[in-house]
Protein backbone atom coordinates (compact mmCIF):
# COMPACT_ATOMS: atom_id res chain seq x y z
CA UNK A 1 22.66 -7.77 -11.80
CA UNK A 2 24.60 -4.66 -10.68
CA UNK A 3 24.00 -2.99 -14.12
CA UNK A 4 21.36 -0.12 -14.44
CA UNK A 5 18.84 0.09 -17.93
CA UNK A 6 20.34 3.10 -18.62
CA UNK A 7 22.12 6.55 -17.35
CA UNK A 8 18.79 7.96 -16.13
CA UNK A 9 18.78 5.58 -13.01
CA UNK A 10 22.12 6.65 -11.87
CA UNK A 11 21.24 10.73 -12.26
CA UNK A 12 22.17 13.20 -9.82
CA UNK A 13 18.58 13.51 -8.00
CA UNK A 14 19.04 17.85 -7.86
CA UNK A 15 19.14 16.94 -12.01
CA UNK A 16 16.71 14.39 -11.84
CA UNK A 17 14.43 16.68 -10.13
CA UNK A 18 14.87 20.01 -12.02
CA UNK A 19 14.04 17.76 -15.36
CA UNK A 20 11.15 15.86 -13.67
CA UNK A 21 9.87 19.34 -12.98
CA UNK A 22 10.34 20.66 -16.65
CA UNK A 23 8.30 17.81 -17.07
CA UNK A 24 5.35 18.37 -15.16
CA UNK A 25 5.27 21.70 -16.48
CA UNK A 26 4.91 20.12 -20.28
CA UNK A 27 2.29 17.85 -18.66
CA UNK A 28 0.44 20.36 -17.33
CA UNK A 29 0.18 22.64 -20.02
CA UNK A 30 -0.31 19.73 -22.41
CA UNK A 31 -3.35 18.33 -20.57
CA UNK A 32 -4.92 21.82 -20.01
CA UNK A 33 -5.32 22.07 -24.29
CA UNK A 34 -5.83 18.62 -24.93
CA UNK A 35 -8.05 16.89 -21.88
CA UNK A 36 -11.05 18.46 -21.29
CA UNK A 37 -11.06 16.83 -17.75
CA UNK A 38 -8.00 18.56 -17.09
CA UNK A 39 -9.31 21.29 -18.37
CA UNK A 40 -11.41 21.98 -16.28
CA UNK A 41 -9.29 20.75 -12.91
CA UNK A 42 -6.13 22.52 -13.81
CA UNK A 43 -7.78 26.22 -14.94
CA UNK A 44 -6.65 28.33 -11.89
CA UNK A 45 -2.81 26.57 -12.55
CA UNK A 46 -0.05 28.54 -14.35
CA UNK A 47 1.94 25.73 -15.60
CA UNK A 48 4.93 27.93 -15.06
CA UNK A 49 4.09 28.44 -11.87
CA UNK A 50 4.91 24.78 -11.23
CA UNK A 51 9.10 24.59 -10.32
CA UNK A 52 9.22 21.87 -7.16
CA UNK A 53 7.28 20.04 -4.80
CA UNK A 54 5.49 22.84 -2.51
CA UNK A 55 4.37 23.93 -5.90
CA UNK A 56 3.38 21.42 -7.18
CA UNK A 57 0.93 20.79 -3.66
CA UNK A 58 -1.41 23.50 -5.01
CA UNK A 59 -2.31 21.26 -7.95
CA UNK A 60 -5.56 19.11 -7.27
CA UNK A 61 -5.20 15.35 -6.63
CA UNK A 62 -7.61 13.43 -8.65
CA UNK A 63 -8.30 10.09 -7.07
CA UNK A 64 -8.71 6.88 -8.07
CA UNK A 65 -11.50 6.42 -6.01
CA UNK A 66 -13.30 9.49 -8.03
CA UNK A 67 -12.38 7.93 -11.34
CA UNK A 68 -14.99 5.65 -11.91
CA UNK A 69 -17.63 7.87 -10.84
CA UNK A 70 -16.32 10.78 -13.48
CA UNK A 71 -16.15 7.91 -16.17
CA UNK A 72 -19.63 6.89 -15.69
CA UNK A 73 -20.75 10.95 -16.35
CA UNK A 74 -18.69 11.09 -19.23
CA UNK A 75 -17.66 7.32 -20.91
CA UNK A 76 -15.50 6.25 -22.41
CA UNK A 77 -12.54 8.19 -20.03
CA UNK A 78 -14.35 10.95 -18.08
CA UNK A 79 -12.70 13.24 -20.43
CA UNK A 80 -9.19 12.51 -19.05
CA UNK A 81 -7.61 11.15 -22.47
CA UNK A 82 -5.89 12.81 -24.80
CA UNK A 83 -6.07 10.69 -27.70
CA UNK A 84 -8.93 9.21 -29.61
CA UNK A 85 -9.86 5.69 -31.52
CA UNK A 86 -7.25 5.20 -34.14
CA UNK A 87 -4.40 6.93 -32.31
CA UNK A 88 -4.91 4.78 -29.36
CA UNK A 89 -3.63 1.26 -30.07
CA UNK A 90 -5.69 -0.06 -27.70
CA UNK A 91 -8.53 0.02 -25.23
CA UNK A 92 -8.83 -2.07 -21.44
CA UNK A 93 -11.33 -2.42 -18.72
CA UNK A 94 -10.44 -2.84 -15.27
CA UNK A 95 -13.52 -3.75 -12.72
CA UNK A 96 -15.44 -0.85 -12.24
CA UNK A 97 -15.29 -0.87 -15.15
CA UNK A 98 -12.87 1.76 -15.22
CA UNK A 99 -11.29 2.24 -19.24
CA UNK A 100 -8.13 3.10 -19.70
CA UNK A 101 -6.63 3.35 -23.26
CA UNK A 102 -3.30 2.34 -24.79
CA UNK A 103 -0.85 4.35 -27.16
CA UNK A 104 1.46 3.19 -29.54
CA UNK A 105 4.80 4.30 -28.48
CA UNK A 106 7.18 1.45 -27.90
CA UNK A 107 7.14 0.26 -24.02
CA UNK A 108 4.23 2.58 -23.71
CA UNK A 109 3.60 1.30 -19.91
CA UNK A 110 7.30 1.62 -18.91
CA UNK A 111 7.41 -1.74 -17.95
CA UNK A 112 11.07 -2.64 -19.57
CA UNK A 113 13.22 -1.12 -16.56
CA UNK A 114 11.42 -3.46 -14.11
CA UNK A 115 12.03 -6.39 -15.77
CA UNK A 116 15.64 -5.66 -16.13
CA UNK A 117 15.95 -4.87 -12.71
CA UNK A 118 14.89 -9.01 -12.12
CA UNK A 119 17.52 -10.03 -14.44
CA UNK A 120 15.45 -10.18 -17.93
CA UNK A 121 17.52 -9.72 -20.61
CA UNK A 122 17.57 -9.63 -24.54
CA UNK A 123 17.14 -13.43 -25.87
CA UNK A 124 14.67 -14.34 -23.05
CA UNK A 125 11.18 -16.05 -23.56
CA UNK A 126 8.99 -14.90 -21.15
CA UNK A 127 5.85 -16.99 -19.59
CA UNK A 128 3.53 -13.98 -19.61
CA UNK A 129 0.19 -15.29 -17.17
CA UNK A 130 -0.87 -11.88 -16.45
CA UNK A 131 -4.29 -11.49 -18.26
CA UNK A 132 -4.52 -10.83 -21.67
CA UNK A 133 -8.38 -9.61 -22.21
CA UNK A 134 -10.37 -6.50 -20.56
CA UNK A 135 -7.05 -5.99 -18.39
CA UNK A 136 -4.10 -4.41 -19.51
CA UNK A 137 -1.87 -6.35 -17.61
CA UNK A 138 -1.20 -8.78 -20.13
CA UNK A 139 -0.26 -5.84 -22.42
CA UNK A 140 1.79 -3.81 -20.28
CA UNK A 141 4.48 -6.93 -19.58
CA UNK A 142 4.62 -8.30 -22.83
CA UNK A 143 5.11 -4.32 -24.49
CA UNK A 144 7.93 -4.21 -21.72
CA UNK A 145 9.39 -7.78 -22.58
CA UNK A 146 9.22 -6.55 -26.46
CA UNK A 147 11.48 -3.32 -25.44
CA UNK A 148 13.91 -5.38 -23.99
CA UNK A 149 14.39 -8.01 -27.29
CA UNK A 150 12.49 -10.79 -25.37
CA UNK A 151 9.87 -13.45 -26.80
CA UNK A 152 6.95 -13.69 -25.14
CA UNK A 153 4.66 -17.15 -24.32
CA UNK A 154 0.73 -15.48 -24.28
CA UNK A 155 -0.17 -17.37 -21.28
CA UNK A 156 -2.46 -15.81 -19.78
CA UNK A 157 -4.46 -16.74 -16.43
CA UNK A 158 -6.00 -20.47 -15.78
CA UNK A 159 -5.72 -24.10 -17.12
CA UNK A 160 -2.47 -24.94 -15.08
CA UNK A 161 -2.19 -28.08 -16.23
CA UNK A 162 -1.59 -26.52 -19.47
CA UNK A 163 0.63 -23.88 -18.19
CA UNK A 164 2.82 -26.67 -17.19
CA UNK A 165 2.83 -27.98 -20.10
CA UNK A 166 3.98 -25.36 -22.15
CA UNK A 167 6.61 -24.49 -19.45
CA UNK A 168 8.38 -28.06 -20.35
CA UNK A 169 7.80 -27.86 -23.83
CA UNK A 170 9.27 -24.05 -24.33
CA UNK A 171 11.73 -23.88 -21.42
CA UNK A 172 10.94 -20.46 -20.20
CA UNK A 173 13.91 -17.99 -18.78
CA UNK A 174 11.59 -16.18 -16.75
CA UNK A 175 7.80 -15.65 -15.78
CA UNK A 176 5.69 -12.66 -14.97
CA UNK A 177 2.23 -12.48 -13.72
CA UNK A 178 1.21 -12.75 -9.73
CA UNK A 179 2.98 -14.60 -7.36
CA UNK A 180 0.05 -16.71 -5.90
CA UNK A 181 -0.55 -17.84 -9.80
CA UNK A 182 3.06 -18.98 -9.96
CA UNK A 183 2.72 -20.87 -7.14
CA UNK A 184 -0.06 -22.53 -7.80
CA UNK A 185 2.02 -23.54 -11.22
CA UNK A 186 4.50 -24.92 -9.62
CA UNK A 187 2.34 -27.26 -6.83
CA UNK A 188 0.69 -28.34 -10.08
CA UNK A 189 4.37 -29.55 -11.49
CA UNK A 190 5.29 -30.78 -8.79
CA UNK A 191 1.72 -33.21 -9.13
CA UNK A 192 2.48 -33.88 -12.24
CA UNK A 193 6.04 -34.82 -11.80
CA UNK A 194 6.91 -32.01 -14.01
CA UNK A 195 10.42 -30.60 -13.77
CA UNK A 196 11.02 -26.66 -14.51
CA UNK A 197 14.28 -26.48 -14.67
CA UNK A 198 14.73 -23.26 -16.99
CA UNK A 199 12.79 -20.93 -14.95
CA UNK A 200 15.31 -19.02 -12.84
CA UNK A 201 13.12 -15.61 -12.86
CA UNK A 202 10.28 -13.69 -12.13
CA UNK A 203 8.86 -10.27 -12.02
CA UNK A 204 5.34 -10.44 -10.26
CA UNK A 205 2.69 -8.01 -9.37
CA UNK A 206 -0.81 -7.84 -9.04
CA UNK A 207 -0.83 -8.33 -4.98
CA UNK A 208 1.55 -8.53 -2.03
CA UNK A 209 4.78 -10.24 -2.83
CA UNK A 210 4.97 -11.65 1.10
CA UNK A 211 8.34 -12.67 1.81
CA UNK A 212 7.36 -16.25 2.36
CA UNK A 213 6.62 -16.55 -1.07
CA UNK A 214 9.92 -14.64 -2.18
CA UNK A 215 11.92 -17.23 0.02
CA UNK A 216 9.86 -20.13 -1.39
CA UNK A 217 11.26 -19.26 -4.82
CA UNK A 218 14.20 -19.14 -4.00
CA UNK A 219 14.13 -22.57 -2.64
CA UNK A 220 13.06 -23.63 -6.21
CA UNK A 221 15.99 -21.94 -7.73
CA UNK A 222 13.70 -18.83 -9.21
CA UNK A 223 14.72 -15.08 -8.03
CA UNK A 224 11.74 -13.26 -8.09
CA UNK A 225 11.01 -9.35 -8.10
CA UNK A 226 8.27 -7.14 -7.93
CA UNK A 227 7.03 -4.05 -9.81
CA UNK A 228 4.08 -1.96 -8.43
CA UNK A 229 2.16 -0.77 -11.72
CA UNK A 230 -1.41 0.73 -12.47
CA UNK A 231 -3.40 0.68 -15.23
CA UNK A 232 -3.74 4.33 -15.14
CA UNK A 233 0.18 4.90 -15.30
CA UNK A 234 1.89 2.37 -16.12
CA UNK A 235 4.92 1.46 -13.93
CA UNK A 236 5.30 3.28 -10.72
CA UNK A 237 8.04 1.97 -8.98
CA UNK A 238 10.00 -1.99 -8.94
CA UNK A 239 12.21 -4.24 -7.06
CA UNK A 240 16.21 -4.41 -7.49
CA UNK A 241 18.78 -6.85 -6.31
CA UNK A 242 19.63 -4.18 -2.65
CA UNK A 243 15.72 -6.05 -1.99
CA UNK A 244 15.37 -2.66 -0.22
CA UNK A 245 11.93 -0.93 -0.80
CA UNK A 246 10.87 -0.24 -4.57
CA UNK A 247 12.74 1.98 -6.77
CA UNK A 248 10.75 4.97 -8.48
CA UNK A 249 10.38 4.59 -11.83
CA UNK A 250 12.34 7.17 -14.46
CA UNK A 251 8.75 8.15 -16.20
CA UNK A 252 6.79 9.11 -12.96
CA UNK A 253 7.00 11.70 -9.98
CA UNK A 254 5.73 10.38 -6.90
CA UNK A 255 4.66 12.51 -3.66
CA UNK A 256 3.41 10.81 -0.11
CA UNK A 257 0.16 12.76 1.23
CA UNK A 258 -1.78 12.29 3.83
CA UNK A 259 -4.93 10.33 3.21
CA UNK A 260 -7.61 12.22 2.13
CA UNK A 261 -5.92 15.72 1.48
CA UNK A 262 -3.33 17.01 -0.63
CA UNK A 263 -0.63 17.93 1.76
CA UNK A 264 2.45 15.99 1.18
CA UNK A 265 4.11 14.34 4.21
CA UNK A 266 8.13 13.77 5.40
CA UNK A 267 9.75 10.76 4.46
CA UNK A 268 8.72 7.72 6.73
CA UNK A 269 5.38 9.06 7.25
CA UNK A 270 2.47 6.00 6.02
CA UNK A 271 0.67 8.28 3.27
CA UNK A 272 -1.54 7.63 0.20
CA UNK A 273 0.94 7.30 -2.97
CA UNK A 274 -0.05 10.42 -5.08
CA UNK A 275 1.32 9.94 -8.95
CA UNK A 276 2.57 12.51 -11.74
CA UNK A 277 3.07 10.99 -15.18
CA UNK A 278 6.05 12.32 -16.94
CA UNK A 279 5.97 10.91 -20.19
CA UNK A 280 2.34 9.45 -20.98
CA UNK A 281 0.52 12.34 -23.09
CA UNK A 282 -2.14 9.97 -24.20
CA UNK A 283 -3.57 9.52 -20.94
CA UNK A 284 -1.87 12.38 -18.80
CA UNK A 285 -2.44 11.80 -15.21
CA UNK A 286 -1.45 14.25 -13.23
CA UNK A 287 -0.95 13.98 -9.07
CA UNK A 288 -3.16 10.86 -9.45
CA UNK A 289 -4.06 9.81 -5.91
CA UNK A 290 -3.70 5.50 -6.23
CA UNK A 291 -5.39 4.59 -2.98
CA UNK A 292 -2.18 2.72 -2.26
CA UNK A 293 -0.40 3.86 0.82
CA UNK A 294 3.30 3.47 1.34
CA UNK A 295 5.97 5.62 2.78
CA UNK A 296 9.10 7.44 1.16
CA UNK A 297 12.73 5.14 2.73
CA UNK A 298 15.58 7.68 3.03
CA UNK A 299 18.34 7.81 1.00
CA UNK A 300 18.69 6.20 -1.86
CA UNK A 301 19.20 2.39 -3.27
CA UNK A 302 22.71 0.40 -2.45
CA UNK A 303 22.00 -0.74 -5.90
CA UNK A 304 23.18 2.57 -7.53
CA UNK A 305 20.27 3.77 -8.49
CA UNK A 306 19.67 7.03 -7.41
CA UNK A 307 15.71 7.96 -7.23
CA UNK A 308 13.33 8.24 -4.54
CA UNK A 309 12.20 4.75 -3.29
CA UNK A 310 9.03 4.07 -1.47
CA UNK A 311 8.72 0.73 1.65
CA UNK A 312 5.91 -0.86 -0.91
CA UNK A 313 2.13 -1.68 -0.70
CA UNK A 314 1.48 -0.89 2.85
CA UNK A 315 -2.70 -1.16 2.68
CA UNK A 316 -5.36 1.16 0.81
CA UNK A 317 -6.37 4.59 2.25
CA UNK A 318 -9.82 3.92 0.96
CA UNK A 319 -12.08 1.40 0.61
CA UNK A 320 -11.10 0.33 -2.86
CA UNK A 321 -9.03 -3.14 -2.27
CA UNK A 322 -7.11 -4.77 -4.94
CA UNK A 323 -7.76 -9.09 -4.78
CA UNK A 324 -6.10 -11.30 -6.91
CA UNK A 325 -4.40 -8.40 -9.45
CA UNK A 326 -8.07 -6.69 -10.07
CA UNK A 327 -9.48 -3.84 -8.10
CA UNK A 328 -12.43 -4.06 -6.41
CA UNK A 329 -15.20 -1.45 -5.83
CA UNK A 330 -17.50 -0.99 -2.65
CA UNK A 331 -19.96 -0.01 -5.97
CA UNK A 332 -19.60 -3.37 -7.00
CA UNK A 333 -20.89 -5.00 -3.52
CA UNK A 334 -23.47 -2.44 -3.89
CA UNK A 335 -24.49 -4.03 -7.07
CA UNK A 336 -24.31 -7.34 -5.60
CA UNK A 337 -27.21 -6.07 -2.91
CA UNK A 338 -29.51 -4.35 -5.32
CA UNK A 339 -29.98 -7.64 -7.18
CA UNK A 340 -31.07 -9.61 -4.15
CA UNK A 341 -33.48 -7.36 -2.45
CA UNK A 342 -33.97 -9.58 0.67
CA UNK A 343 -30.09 -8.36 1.55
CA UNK A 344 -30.08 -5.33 4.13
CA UNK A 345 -26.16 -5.27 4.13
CA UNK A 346 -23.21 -6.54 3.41
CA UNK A 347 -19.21 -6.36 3.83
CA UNK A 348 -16.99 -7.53 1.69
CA UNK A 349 -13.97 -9.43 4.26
CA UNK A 350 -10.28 -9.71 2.26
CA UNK A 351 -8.12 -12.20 3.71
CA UNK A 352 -5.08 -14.12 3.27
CA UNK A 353 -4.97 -17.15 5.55
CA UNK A 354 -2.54 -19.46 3.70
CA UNK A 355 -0.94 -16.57 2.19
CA UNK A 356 -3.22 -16.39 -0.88
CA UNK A 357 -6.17 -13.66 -0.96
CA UNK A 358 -9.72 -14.70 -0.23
CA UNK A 359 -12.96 -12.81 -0.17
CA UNK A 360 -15.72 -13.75 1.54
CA UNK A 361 -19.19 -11.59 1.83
CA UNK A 362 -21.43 -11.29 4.69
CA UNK A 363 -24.31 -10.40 3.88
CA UNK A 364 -27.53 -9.73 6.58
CA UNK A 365 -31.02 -10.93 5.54
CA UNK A 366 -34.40 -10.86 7.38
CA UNK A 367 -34.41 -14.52 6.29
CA UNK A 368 -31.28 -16.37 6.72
CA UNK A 369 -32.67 -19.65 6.58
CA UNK A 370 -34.30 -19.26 3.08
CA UNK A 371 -31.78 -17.12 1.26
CA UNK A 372 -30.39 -18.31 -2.03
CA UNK A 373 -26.65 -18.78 -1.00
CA UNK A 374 -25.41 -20.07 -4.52
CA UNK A 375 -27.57 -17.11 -6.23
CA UNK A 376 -25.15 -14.46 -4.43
CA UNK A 377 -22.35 -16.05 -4.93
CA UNK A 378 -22.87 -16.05 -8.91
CA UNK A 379 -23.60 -12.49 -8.09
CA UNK A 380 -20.35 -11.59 -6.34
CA UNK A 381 -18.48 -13.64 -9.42
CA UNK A 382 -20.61 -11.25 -11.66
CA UNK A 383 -19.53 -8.15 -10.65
CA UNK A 384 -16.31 -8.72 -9.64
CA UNK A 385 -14.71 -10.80 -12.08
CA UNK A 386 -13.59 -13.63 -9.04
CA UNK A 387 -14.67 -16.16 -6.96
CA UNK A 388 -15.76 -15.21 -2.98
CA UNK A 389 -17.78 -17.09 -0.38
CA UNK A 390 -21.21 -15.68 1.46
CA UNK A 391 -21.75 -16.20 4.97
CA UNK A 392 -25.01 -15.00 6.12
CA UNK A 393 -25.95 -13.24 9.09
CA UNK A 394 -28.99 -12.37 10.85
CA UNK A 395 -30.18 -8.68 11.16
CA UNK A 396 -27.86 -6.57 13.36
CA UNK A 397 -25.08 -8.83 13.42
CA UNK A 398 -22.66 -6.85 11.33
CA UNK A 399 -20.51 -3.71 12.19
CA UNK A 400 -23.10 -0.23 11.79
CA UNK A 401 -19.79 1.26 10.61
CA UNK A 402 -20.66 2.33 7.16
CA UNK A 403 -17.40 -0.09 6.25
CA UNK A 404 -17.96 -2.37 2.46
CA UNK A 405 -15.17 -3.67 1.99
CA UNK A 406 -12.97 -4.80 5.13
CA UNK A 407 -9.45 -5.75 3.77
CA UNK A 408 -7.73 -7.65 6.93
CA UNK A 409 -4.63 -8.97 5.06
CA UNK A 410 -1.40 -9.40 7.12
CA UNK A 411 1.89 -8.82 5.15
């Protein structure tokens, strides 16, 4: 797997970074005209102005944690698209729900490097279990397996025994969708008596990719990868064979700032992963703060490939969490507690005991004893889109630390 997708990985990074620039300059300029969002954000920036990084500082970092809140003033995209219905190919909804729209240019989430880099090639047939309604995860792997000349198995999420099923019947190269889900399709095999002997590959995402896991593929004969993408940007940055950090993806420019601000920070400094899209003028994000923190590793990949590469999800710098592959919102535990009015708070606890996420909510009620458990947890299903737990508490017995959502995850 020592080959590159093309010569754009293997650049010289003073050319890379001169032509990432040119870029953002097109980007900038293109977003003033044609989002009024950006519009608005970007008036006081000369485009021209805009030649390297410290330049590039001045520009305003929209966050992630702002974008549902601009959405709901102004649906269906808070005014940060640049396309419109029948130029878009399609439309998504993350939780939130936050929209996010989909053009038609081949590959159009940038998702074909990634899988190359974990050894999918033309020929393959891919077990796609990533989502394929509201979410655009479905879409963005199977667009990216299409770039590459792959056939793609619309697997989608649930009904394992099934999954199985169709594994054995089609004889799969390669799977993409989260780890945990794999797993969970493979205990069921093994159940079954099932053997899988065709699947040698995987490119996950959607959550930690904990090295226990990693090494538990690999015990079953099945290298697997990961790619860290949004659905505001497509791919950010993926996995290669050097297993050393993730690579940068060619269609992005990616800056490390400190939580909170827009000052970028030196390289092995934790920092909030701040995104530039190069290439996506339907939806053109620019220094899109992710919520994700991560640092920038020095130097560059033993792979060959020669762009910036960041340690991976190290945590969330607000308190946004991703569960599962979906995002979740302290609005949404909000909306959780304004149905049941005998709630006076709650926190919503993310954990991974047995290396799979759980939430569980704690709420505090003046009547503990009486409270309609199952009610709340239909509630929390509701608005989030997954299954949690409640635990109930009396009054005072939760943190006063204004914290929803309290993501204690070890990776």
């Amino acid at each position: 797997m020592s080959e590159h997708y093309d010569t754009l990985e293997t650049r010289d990074p003073e050319l890379r970074e001169g032509q990432a620039f040119a870029a953002v300059r097109a980007q900038i300029a293109h977003a003033k005209r044609s989002s009024p969002a950006f519009a608005r954000i970007l008036a006081e920036i000369d485009p021209d102005a805009i030649v390297d990084r410290a330049s590039l500082a001045r520009v305003p970092v929209t966050r992630k944690s702002e974008l549902l809140e601009l959405q709901q003033a102004n649906r269906p995209f808070g005014g940060f698209a640049a396309t419109r219905w029948g130029e878009a190919a399609r439309v998504f909804a993350s939780p939130g729900p936050l929209y996010e729209p989909e053009g038609r240019r081949a590959d159009y989430w940038r998702l074909a490097r990634a899988l190359f880099a974990a050894g999918f090639r033309r020929g393959d047939l891919v077990h796609n279990a990533f989502a394929y309604h509201f979410t655009p995860a479905g879409s963005m792997l199977e667009t990216g397996a299409h770039a590459l000349g792959c056939t793609v198995f619309p697997a989608g999420t649930g009904q394992t025994e099934q999954q199985v099923q169709a594994m054995q019947d089609l004889a799969p190269d390669g799977y993409v969708g989260t780890p945990s889900f794999l797993r969970i399709i493979l205990e069921k095999a093994d159940e079954l008596g099932a053997k899988l002997p065709s699947l040698r590959k995987a490119l996950v995402s959607g959550e930690a990719f904990l090295p226990s896991v990693r090494d538990a593929l690999l015990a079953r004969g099945i290298a697997g990868f990961q790619a860290y993408a949004t659905a505001e940007l497509g791919n950010v940055a993926y996995e290669t064979e050097a297993r050393e950090g993730l690579v940068i993806d060619e269609g992005v420019l990616v800056e490390i700032v400190r939580p909170g601000t827009s000052d970028p920070l030196p390289p092995g400094e934790v920092g909030e992963v701040v995104v530039t899209a190069l290439v996506n003028t339907d939806y053109p994000m620019i220094r899109f703060g992710t919520g994700d923190l991560s640092t920038q590793l020095p130097g560059t990949s033993p792979c060959g490939r020669t762009n910036m590469r960041i340690k991976g999800w190290m945590g969330r710098a607000d308190q946004t969490t991703k569960v599962r592959g979906l995002f979740v919102h302290p609005a949404q535990v909000a909306d959780v507690v304004k149905r049941h009015p005998d709630i006076l708070r709650a926190r919503l606890v993310v954990s991974n005991p047995h290396d799979a996420d759980e939430m569980t909510l704690h709420i505090e009620t003046s009547t503990p004893h009486t409270v309609n458990v199952p009610a709340v947890v239909a509630s929390l299903r509701d608005f989030t889109k997954m299954r949690g737990e409640v635990v109930v508490h009396a009054p005072g017995e939760l943190p006063n630390d204004g914290k929803v959502i309290d993501d204690t995850r070890k990776f």
